[in-house]
N, C-alpha and C. Protein backbone atom coordinates (compact mmCIF):
# COMPACT_ATOMS: atom_id res chain seq x y z
N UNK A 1 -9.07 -12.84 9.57
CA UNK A 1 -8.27 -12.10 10.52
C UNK A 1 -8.19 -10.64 10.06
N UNK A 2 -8.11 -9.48 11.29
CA UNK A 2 -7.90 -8.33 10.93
C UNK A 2 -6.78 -7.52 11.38
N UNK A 3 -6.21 -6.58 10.68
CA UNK A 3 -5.31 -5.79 11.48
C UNK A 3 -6.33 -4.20 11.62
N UNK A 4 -6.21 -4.06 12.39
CA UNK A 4 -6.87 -2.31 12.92
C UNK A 4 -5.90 -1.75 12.98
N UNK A 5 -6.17 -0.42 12.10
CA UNK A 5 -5.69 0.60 12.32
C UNK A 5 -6.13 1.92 13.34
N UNK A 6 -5.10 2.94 14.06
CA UNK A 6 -6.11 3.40 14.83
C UNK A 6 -7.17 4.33 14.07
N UNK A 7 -6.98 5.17 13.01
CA UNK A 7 -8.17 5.80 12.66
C UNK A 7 -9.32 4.96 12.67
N UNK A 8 -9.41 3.85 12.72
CA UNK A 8 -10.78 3.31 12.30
C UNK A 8 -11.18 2.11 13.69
N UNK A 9 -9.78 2.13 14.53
CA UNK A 9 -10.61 1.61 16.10
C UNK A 9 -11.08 2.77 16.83
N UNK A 10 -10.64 4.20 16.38
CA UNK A 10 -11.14 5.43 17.09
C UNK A 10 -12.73 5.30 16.59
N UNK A 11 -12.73 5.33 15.16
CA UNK A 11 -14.36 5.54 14.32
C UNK A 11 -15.16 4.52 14.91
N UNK A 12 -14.57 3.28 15.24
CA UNK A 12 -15.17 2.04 15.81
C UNK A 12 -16.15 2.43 16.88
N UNK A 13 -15.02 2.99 17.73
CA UNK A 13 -15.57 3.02 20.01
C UNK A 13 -16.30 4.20 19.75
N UNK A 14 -16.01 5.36 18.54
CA UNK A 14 -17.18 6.44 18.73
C UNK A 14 -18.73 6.14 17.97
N UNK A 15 -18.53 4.65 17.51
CA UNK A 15 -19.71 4.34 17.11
C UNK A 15 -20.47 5.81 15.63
N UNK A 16 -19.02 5.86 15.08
CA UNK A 16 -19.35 7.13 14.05
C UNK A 16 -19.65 5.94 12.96
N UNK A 17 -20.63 6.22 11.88
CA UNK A 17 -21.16 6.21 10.68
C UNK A 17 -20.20 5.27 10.01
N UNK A 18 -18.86 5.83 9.74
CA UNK A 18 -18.57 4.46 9.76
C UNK A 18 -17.17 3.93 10.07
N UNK A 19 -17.31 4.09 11.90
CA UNK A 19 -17.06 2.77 12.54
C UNK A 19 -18.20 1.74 12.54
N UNK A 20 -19.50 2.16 12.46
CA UNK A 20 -20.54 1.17 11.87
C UNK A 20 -19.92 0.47 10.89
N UNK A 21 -20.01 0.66 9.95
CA UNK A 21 -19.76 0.37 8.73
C UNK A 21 -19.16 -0.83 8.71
N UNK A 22 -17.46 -0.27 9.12
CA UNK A 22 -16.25 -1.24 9.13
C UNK A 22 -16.78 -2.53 10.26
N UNK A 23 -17.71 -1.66 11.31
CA UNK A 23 -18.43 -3.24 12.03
C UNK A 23 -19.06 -4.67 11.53
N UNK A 24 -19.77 -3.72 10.77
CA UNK A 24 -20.32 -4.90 9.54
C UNK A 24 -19.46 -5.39 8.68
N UNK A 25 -18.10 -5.20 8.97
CA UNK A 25 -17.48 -5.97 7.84
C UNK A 25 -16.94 -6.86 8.87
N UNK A 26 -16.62 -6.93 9.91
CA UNK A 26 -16.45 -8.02 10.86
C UNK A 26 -17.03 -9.69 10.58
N UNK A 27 -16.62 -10.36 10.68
CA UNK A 27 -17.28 -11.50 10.57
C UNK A 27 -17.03 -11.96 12.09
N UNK A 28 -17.99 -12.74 12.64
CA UNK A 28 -18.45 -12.84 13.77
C UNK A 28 -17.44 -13.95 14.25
N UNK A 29 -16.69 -14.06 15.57
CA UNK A 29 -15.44 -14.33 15.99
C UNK A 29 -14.56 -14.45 14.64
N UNK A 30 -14.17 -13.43 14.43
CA UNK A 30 -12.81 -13.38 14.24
C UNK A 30 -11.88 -12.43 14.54
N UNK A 31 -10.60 -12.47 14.87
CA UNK A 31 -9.71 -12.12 14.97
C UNK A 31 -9.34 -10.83 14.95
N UNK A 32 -8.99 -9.85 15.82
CA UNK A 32 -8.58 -8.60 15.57
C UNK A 32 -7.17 -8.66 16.05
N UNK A 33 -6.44 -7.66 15.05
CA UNK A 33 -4.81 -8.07 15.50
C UNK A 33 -4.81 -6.04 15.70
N UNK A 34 -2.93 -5.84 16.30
CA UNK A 34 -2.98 -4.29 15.99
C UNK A 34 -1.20 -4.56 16.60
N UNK A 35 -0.56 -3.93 16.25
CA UNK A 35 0.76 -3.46 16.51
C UNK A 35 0.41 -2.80 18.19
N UNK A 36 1.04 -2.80 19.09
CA UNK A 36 1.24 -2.29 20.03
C UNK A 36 1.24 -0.77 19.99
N UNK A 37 2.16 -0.73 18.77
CA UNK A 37 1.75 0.94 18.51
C UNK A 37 0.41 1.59 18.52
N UNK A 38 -0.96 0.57 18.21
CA UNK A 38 -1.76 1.22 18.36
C UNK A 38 -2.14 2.01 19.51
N UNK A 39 -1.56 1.79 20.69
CA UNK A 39 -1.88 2.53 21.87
C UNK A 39 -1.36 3.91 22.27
N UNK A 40 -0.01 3.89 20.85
CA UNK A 40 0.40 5.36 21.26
C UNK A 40 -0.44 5.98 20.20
N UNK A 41 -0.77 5.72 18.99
CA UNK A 41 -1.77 6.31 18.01
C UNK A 41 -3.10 6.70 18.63
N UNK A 42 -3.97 6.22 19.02
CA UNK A 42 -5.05 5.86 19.55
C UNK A 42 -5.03 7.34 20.61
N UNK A 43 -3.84 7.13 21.46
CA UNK A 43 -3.67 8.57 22.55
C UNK A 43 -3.63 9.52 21.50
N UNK A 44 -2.75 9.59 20.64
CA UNK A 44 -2.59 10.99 19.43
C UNK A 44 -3.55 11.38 18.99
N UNK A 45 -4.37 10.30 18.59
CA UNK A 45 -5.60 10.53 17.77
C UNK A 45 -6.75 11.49 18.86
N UNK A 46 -7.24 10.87 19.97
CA UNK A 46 -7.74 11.20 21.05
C UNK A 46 -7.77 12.79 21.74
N UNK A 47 -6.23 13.03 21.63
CA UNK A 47 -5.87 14.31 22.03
C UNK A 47 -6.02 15.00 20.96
N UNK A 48 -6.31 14.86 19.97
CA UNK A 48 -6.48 15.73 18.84
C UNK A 48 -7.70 16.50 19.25
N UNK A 49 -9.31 15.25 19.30
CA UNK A 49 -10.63 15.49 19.63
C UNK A 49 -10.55 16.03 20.98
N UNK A 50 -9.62 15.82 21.88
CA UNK A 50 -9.73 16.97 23.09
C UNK A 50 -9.74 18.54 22.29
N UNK A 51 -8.53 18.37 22.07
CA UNK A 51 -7.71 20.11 22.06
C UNK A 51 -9.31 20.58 21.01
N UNK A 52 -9.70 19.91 19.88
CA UNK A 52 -10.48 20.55 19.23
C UNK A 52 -11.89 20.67 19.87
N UNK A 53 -11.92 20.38 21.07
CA UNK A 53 -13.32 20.71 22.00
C UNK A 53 -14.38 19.48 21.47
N UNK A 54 -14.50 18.53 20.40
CA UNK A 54 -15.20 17.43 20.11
C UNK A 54 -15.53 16.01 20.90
N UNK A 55 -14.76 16.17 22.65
CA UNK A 55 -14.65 15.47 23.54
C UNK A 55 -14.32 15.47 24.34
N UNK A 56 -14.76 15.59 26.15
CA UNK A 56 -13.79 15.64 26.83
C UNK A 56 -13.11 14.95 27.46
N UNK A 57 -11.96 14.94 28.47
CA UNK A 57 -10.75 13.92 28.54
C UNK A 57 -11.36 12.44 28.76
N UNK A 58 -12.41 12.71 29.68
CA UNK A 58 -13.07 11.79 30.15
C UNK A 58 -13.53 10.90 29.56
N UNK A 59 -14.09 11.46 28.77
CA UNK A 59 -14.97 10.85 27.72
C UNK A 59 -13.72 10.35 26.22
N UNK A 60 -12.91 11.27 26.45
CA UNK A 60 -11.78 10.42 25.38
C UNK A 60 -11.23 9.28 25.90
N UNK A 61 -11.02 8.97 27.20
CA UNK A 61 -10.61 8.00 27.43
C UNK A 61 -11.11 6.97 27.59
N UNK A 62 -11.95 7.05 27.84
CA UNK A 62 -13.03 6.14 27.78
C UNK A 62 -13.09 5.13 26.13
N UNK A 63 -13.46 6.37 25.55
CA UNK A 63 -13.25 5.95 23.96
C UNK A 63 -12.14 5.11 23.61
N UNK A 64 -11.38 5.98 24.35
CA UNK A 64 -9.59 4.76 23.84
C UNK A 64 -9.42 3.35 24.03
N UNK A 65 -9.75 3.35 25.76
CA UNK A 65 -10.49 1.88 25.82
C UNK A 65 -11.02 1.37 25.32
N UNK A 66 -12.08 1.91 25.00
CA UNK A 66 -13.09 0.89 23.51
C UNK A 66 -12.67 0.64 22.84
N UNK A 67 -11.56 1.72 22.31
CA UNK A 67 -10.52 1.27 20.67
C UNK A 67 -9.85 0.10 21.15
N UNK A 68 -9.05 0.20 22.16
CA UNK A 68 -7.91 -0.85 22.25
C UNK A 68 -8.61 -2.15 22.56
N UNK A 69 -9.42 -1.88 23.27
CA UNK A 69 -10.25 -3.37 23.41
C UNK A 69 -10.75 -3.86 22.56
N UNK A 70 -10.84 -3.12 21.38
CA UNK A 70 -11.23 -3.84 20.11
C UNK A 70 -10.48 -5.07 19.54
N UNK A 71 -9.57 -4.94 20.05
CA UNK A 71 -8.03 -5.68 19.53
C UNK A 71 -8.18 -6.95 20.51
N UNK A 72 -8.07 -8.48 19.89
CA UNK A 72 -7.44 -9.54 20.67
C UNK A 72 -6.50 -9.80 20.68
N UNK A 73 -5.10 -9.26 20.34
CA UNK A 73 -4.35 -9.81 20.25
C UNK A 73 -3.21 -8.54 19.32
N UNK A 74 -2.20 -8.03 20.45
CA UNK A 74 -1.40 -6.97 20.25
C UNK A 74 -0.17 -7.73 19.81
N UNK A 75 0.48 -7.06 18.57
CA UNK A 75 1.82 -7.92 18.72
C UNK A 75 3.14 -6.89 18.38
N UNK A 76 3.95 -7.38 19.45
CA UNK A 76 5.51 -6.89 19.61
C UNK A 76 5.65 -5.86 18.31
N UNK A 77 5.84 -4.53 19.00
CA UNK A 77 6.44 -3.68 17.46
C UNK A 77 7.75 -4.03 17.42
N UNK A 78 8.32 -4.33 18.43
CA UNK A 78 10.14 -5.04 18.32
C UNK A 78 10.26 -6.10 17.34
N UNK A 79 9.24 -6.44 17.02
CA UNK A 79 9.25 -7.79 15.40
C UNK A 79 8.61 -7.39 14.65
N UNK A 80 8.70 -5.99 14.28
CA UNK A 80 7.73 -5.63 13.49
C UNK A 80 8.91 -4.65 12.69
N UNK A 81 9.73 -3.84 13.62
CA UNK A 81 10.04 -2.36 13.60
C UNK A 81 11.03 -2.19 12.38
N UNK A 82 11.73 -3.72 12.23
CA UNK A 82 13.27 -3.48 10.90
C UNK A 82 12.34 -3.37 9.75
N UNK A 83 10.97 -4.64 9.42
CA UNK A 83 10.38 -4.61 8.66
C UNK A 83 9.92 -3.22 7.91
N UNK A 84 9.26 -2.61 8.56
CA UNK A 84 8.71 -1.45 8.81
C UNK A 84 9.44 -0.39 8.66
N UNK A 85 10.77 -0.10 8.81
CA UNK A 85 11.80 0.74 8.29
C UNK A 85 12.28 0.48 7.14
N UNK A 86 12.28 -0.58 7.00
CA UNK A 86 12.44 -1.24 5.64
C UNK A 86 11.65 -0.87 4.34
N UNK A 87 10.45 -1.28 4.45
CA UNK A 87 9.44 -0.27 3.34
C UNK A 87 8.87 0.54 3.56
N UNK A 88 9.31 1.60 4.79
CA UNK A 88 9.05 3.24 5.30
C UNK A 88 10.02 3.62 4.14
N UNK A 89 11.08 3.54 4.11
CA UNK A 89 12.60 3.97 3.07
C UNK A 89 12.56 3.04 1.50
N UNK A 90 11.91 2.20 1.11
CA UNK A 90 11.82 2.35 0.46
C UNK A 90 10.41 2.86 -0.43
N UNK A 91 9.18 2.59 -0.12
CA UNK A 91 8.01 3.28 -0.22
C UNK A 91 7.46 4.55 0.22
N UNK A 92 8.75 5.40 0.47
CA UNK A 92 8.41 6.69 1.08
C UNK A 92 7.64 6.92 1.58
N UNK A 93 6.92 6.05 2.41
CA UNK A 93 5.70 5.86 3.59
C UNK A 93 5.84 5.50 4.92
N UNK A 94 4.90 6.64 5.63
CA UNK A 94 5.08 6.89 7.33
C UNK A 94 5.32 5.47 7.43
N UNK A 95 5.97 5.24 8.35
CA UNK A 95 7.10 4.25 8.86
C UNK A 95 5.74 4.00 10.11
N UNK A 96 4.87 4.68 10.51
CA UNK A 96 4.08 4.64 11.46
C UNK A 96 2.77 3.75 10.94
N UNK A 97 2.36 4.19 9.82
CA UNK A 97 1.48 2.78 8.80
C UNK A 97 2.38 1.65 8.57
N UNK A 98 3.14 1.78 8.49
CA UNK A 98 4.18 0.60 7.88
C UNK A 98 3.98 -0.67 9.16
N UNK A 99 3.56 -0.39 9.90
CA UNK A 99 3.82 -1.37 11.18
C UNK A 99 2.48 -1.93 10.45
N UNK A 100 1.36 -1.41 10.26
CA UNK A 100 -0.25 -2.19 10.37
C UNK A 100 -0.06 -3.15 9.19
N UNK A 101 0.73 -2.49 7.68
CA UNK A 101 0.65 -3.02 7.03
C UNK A 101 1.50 -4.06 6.90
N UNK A 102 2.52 -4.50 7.48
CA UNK A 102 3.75 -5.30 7.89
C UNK A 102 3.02 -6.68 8.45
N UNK A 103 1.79 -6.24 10.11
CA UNK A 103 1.70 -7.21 10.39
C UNK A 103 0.59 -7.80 9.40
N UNK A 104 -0.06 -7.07 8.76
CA UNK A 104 -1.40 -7.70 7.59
C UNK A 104 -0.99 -8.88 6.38
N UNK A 105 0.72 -7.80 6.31
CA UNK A 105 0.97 -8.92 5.13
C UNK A 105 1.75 -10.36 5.98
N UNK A 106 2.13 -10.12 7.16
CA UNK A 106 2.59 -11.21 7.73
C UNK A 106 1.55 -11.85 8.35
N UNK A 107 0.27 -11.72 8.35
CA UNK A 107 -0.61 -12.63 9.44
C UNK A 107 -1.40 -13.12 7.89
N UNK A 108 -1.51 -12.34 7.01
CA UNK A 108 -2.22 -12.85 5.41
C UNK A 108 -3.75 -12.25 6.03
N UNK A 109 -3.58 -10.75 7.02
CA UNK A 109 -5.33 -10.28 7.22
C UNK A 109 -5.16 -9.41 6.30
N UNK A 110 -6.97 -8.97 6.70
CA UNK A 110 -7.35 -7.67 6.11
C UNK A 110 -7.06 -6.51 6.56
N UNK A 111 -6.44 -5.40 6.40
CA UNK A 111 -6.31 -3.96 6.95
C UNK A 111 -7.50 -3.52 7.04
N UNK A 112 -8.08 -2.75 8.43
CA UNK A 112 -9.30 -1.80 8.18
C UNK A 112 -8.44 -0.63 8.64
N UNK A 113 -9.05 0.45 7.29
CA UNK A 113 -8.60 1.61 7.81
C UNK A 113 -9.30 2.62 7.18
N UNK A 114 -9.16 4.05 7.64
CA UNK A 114 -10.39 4.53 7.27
C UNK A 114 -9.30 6.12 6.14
N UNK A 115 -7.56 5.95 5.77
CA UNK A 115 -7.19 6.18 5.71
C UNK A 115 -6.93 5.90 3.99
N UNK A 116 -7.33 6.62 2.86
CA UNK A 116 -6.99 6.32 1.25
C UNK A 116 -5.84 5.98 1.09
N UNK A 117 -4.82 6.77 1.70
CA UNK A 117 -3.41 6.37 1.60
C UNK A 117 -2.91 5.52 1.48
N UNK A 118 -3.34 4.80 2.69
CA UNK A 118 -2.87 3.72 3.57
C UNK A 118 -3.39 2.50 2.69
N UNK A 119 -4.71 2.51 2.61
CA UNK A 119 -5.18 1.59 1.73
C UNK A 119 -5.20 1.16 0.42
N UNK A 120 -4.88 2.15 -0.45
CA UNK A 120 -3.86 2.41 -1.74
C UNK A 120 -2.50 1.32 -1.71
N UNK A 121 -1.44 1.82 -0.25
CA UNK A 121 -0.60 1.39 -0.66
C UNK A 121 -0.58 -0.17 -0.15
N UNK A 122 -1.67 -0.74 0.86
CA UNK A 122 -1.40 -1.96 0.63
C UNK A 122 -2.03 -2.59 0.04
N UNK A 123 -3.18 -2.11 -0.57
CA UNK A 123 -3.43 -3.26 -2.34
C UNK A 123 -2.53 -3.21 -2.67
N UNK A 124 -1.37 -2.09 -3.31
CA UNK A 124 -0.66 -2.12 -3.82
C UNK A 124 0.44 -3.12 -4.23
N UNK A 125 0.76 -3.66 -2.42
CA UNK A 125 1.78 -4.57 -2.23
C UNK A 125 1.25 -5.64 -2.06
N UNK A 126 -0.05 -6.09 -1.98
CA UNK A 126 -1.17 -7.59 -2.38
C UNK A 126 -1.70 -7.56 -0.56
N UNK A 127 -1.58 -6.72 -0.06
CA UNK A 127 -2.28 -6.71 1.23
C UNK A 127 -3.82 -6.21 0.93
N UNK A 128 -4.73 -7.23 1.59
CA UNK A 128 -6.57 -7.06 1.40
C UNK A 128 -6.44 -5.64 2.43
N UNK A 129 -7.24 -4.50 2.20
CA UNK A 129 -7.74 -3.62 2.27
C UNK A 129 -9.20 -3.82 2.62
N UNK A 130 -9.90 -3.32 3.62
CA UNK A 130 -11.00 -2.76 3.57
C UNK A 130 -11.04 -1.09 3.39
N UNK A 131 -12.09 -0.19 2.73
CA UNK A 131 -11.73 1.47 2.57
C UNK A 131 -13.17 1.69 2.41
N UNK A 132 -13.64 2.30 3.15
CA UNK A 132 -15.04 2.95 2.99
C UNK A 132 -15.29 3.88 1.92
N UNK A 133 -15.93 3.91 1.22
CA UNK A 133 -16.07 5.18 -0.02
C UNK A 133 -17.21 6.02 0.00
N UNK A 134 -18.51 5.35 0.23
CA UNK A 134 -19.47 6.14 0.32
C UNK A 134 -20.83 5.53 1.19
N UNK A 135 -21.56 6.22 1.62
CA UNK A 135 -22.40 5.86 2.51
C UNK A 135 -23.56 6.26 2.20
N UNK A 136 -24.42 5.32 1.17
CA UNK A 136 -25.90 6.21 1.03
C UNK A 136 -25.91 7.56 0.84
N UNK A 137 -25.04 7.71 -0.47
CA UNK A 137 -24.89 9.20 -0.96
C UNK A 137 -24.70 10.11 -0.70
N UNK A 138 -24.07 9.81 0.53
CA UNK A 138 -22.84 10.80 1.62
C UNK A 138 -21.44 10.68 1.18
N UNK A 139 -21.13 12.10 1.34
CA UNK A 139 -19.79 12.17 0.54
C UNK A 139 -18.82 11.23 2.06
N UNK A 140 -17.70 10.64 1.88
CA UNK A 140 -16.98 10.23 2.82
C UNK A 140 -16.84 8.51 2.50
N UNK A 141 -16.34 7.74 3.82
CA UNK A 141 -16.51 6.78 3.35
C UNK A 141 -17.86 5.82 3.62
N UNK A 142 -18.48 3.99 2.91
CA UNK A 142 -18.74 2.37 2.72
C UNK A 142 -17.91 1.45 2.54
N UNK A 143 -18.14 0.23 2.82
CA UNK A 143 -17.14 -1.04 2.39
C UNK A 143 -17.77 -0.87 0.83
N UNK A 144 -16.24 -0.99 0.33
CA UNK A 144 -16.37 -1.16 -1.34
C UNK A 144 -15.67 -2.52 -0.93
């Protein structure tokens, strides 16, 4: 089972280097999970690549769709959200990751994310991580 994060259902639908990547770490039917929140992330993320001229609306939305459709299965940030405030305040961490990593450690998936931070802090707390590091001797990220 997986939880998606949106940086890396955005990298996914743009079919970038590596949303490849994290594809191949898919194992074939299984499970994609995502907080509901991913749909307001996913817009944030999106409008970013507008305003910076790297896409237009059209074509971002489009993309978004692809992201969210990546996902089988969205679940309630309303059962997510005390959790999630909970070790936002005490892990001094965006309260906005806190949802992906909340439902990862409650479903027992893997996080994909294309985010060091993020992925740092849930090894940290015994949540599986996927984190790309390098790609055929391209600086950025691979599945390590």
């Amino acid at each position: 089972m997986i939880v998606l994060d949106a940086n890396a259902a955005i990298a996914m639908a743009l079919g970038s280097e590596y949303g490849r990547a994290l594809e191949g770490q898919l194992l074939e039917g299984e499970t994609v999970l995502a907080p509901a929140l991913l749909f307001s992330e996913v817009t944030h993320g999106l409008v970013k690549y507008v305003r910076a001229g790297c896409l237009g609306q059209e074509e971002a939305v489009a993309c978004g769709r692809d992201a969210v459709g990546l996902v089988d299965r969205f679940c309630d940030d309303g059962e997510l959200w005390v959790e999630a405030m909970g070790e936002s305040v005490r892990l001094g961490h965006s309260s906005y990751d806190l949802f992906y990593v909340v439902l990862a450690r409650r479903t027992g998936a893997t996080l994909f994310t294309l985010d060091k931070k993020l992925q740092d802090l849930s090894l940290s707390l015994g949540v599986n991580s996927v984190w790309l590091t390098k790609l055929e001797g391209k600086r950025g990220p691979v599945a390590s």
